[in-house]
C-alpha atoms as a PDB file:
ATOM      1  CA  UNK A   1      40.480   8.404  39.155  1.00  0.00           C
ATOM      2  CA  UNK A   2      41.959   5.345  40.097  1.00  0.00           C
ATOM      3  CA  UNK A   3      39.032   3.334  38.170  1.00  0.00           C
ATOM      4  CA  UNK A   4      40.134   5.595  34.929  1.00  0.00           C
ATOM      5  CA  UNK A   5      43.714   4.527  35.234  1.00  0.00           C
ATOM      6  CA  UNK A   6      42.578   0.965  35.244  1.00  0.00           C
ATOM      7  CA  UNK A   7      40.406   0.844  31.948  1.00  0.00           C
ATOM      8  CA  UNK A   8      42.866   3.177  30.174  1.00  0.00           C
ATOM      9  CA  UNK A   9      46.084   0.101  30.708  1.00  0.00           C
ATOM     10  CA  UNK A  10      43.474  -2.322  29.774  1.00  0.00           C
ATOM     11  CA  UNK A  11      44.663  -3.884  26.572  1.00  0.00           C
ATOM     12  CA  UNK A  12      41.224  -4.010  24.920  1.00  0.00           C
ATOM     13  CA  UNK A  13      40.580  -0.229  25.672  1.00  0.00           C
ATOM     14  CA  UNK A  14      43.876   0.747  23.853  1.00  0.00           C
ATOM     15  CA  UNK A  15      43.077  -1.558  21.146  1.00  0.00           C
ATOM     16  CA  UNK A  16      39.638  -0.336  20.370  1.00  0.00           C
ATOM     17  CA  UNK A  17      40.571   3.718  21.164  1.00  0.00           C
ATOM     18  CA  UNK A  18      43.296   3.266  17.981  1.00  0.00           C
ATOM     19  CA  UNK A  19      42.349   5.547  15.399  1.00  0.00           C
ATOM     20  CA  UNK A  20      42.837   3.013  12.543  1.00  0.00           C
ATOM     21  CA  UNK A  21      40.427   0.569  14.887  1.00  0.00           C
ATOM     22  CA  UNK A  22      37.954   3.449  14.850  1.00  0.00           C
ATOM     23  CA  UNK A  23      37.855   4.457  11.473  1.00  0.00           C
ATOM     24  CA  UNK A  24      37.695   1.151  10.149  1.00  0.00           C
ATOM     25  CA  UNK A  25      34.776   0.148  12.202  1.00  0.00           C
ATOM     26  CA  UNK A  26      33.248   3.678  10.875  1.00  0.00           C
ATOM     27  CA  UNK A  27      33.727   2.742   7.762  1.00  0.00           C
ATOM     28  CA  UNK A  28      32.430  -0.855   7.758  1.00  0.00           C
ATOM     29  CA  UNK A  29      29.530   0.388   9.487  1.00  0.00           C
ATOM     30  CA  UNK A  30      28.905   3.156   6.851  1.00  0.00           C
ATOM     31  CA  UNK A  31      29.106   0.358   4.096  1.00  0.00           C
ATOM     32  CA  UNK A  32      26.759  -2.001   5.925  1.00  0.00           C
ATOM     33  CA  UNK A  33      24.107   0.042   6.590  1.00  0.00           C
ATOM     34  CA  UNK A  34      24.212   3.677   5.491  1.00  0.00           C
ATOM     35  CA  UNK A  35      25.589   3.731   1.937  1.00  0.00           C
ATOM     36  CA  UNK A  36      23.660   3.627  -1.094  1.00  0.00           C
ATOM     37  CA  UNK A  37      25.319   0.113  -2.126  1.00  0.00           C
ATOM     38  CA  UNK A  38      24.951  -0.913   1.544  1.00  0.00           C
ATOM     39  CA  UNK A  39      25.092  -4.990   1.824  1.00  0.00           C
ATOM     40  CA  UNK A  40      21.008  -4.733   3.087  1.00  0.00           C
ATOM     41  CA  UNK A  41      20.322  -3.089  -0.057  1.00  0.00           C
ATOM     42  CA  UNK A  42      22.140  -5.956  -2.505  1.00  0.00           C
ATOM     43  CA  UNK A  43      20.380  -8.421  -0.435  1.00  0.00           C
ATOM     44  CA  UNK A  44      17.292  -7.110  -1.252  1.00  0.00           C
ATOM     45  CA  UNK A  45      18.367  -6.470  -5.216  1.00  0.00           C
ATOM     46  CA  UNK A  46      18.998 -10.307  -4.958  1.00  0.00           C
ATOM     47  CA  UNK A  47      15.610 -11.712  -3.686  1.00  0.00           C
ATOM     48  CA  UNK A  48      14.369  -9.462  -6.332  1.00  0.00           C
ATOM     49  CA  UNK A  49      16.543 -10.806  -9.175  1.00  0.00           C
ATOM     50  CA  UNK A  50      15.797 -14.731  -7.893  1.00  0.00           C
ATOM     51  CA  UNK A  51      11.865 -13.486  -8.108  1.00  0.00           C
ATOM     52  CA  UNK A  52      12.068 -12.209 -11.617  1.00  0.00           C
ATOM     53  CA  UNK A  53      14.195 -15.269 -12.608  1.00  0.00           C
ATOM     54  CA  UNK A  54      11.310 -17.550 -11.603  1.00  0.00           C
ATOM     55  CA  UNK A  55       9.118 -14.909 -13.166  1.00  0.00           C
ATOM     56  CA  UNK A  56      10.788 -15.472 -16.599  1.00  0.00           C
ATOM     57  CA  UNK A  57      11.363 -19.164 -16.213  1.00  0.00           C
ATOM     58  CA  UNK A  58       7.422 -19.442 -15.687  1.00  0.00           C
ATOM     59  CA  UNK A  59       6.936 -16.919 -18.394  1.00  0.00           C
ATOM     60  CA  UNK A  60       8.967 -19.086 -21.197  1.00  0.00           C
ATOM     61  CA  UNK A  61       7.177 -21.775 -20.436  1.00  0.00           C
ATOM     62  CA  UNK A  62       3.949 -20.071 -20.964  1.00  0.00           C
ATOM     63  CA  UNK A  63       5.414 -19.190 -24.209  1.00  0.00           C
ATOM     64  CA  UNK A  64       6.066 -22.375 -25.255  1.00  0.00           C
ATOM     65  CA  UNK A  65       2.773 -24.151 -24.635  1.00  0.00           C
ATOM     66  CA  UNK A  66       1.293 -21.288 -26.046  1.00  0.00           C
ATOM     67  CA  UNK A  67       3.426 -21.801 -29.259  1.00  0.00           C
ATOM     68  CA  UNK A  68       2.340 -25.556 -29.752  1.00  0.00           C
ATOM     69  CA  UNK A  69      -0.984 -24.508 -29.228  1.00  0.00           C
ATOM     70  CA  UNK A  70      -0.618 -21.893 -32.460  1.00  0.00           C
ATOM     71  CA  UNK A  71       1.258 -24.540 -34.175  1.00  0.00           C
ATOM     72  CA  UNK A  72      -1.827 -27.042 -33.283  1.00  0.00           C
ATOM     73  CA  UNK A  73      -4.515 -24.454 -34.448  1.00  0.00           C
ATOM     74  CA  UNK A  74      -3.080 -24.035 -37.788  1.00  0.00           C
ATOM     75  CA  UNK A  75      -4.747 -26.504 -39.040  1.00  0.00           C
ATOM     76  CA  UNK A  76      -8.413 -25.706 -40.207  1.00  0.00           C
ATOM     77  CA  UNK A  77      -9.853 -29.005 -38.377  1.00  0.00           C
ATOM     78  CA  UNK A  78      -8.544 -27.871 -35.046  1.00  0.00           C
ATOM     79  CA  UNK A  79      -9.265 -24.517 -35.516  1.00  0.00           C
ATOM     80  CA  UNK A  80     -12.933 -25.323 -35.743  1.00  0.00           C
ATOM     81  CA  UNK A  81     -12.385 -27.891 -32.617  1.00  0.00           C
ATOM     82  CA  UNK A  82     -11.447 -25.118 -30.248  1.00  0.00           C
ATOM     83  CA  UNK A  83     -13.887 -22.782 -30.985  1.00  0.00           C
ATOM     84  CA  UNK A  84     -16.208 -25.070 -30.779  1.00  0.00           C
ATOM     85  CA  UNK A  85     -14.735 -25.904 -27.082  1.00  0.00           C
ATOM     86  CA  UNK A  86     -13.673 -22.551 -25.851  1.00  0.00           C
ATOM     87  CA  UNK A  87     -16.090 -20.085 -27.134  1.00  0.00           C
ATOM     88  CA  UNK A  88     -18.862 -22.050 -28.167  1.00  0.00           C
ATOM     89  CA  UNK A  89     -19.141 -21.459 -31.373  1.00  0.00           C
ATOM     90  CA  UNK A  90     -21.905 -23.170 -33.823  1.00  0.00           C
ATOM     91  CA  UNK A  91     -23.080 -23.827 -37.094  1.00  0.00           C
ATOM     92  CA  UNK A  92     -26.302 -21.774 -37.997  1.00  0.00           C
ATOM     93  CA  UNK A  93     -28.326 -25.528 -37.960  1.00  0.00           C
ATOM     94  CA  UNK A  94     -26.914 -26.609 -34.663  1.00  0.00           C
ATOM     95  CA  UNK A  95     -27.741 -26.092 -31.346  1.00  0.00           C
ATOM     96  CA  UNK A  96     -25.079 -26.950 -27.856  1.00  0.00           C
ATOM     97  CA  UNK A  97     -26.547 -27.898 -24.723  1.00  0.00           C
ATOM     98  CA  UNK A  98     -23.412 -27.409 -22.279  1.00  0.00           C
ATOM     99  CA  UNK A  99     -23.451 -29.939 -19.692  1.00  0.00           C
ATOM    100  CA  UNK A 100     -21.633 -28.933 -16.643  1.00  0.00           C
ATOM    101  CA  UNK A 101     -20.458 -30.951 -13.588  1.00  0.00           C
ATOM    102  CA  UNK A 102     -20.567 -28.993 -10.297  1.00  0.00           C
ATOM    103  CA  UNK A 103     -17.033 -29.585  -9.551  1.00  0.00           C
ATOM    104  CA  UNK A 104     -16.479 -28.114 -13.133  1.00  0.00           C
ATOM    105  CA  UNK A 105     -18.381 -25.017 -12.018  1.00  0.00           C
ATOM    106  CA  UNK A 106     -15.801 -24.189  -8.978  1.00  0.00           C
ATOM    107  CA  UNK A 107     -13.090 -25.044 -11.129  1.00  0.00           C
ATOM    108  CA  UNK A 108     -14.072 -21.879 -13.976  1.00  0.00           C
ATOM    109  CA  UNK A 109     -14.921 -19.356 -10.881  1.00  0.00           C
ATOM    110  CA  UNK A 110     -11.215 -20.055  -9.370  1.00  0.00           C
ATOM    111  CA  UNK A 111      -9.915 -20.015 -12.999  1.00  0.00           C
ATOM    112  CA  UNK A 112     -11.341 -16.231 -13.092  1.00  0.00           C
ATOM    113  CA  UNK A 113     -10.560 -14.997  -9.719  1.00  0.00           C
ATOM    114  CA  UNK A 114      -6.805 -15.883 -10.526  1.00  0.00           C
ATOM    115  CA  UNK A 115      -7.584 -13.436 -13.842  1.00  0.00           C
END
């Protein structure tokens, strides 16, 4: 008994057994990690938003390369250049021979494993 009398004067023990200290702490706890808007869950929703920033940053510039290349191919010359380089396209009189460096090889299979 005496050992109860002794932690009930304690200063701390009265402090933290105030019901405004409890229900406070309740309620922080509740809005840390139990509620649906709980601070874990906007940290997550932020990682996610920096992700899909760099997503769209990557993604514009994409576009943009993509859009000089359409400008570039408007042209009938050039259009005839890259499909002649990409696809391999010919002339009914011609023939290719595609000469291919081994390093060029490894190069396409990573290209289309990234695809």
């Amino acid at each position: 008994m005496n050992f109860i009398k002794k932690i009930r004067t304690n200063r701390w023990f009265s402090f933290f057994s105030n019901i405004y200290v409890i229900v406070l702490t309740v309620f922080a706890v509740w809005m840390i990690f139990f509620d649906t808007n709980s601070l874990l869950t906007h940290m997550e929703l932020e990682k996610e938003i920096d992700k899909l920033q760099k997503q769209k940053e990557y993604l514009q510039k994409e576009i943009s390369e993509d859009k000089k290349v359409i400008d570039n191919l408007k042209e009938d010359r050039n259009i005839e250049k890259f499909a002649r380089e990409e696809y391999y396209f010919k002339k009914d009189d011609e023939e290719i021979y595609i000469i291919e460096k081994q390093d060029s090889i490894a190069w396409k299979k990573k290209k289309k494993k990234k695809e």
